[in-house]
Protein backbone atom coordinates (compact mmCIF):
# COMPACT_ATOMS: atom_id res chain seq x y z
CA UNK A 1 5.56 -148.06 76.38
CA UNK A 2 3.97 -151.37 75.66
CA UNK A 3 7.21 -153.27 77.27
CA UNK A 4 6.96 -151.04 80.43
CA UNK A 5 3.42 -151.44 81.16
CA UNK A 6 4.04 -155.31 80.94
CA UNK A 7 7.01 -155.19 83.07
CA UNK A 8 4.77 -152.96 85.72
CA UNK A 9 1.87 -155.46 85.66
CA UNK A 10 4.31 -158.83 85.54
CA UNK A 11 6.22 -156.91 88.95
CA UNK A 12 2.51 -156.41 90.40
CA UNK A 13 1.37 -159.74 90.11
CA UNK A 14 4.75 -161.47 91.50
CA UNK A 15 4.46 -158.99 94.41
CA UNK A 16 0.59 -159.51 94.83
CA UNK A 17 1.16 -163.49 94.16
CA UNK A 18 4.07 -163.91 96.57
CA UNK A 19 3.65 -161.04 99.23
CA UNK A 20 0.67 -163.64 100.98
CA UNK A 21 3.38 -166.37 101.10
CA UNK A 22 6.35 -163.92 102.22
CA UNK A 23 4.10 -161.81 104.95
CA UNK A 24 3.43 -165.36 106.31
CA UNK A 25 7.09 -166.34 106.34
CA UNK A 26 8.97 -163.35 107.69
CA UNK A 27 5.61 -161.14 109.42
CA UNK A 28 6.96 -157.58 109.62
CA UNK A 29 9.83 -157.73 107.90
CA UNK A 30 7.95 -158.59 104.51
CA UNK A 31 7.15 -154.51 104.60
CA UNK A 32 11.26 -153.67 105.12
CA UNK A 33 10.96 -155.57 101.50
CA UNK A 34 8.67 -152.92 100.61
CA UNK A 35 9.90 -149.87 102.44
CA UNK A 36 13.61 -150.16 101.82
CA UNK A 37 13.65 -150.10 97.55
CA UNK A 38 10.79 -147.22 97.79
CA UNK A 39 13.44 -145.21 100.24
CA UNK A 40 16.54 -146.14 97.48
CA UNK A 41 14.51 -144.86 94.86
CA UNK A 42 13.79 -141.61 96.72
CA UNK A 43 16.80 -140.81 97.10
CA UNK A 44 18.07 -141.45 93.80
CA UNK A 45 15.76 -139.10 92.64
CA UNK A 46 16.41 -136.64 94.71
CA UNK A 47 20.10 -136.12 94.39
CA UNK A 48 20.76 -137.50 91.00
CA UNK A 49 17.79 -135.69 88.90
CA UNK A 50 18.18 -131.75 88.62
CA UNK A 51 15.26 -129.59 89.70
CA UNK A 52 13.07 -128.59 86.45
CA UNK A 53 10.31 -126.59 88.00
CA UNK A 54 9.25 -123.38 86.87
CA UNK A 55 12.19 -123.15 84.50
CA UNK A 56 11.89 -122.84 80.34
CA UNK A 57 13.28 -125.40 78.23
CA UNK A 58 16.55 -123.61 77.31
CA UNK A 59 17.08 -124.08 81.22
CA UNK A 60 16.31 -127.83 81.44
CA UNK A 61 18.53 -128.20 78.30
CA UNK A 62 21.34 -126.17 79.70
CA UNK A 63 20.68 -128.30 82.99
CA UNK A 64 21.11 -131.60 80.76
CA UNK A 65 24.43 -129.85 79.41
CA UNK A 66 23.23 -129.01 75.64
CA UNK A 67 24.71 -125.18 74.28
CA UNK A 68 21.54 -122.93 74.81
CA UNK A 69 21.56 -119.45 73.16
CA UNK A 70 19.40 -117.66 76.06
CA UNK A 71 19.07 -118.11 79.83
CA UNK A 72 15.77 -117.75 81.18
CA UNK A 73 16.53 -118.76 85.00
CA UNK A 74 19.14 -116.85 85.92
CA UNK A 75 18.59 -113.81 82.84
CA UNK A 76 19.40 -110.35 83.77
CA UNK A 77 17.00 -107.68 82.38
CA UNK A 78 19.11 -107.39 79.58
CA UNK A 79 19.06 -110.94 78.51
CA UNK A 80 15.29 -111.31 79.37
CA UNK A 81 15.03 -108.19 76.55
């Protein structure tokens, strides 16, 4: 946790440090810089991570490929018994 939270705060000052001397260099296209990584990430999430809402953790293990003795999800009434 400790190495993440240093990596976030070492990222924000680079990007607070050098975005004055970058907007002033390329204008507009300094927020493409922004814009553009924030869109690839977006999208990563969004196609590559399954859906996990409103589903027990059998289902987000069965999701992740682990053996799961009962289905919640998709459970007839027989299984939900």
């Amino acid at each position: 946790m400790a190495i993440g939270m240093v990596g976030l705060y070492v990222g924000s000052i680079i990007l607070l440090v050098a975005g004055l001397i970058a907007l002033d260099q390329i204008t507009w296209k300094f927020f493409l810089v922004l814009i553009i990584p924030t869109a690839l990430h977006w999208l990563n999430v969004f196609f590559l991570f399954p859906e996990t809402k409103q589903r027990s953790l059998e289902d987000i293990n069965a999701a992740f490929g682990e053996k799961v003795a009962v289905h919640y999800y998709h459970a007839t009434e027989e299984e939900e018994a």
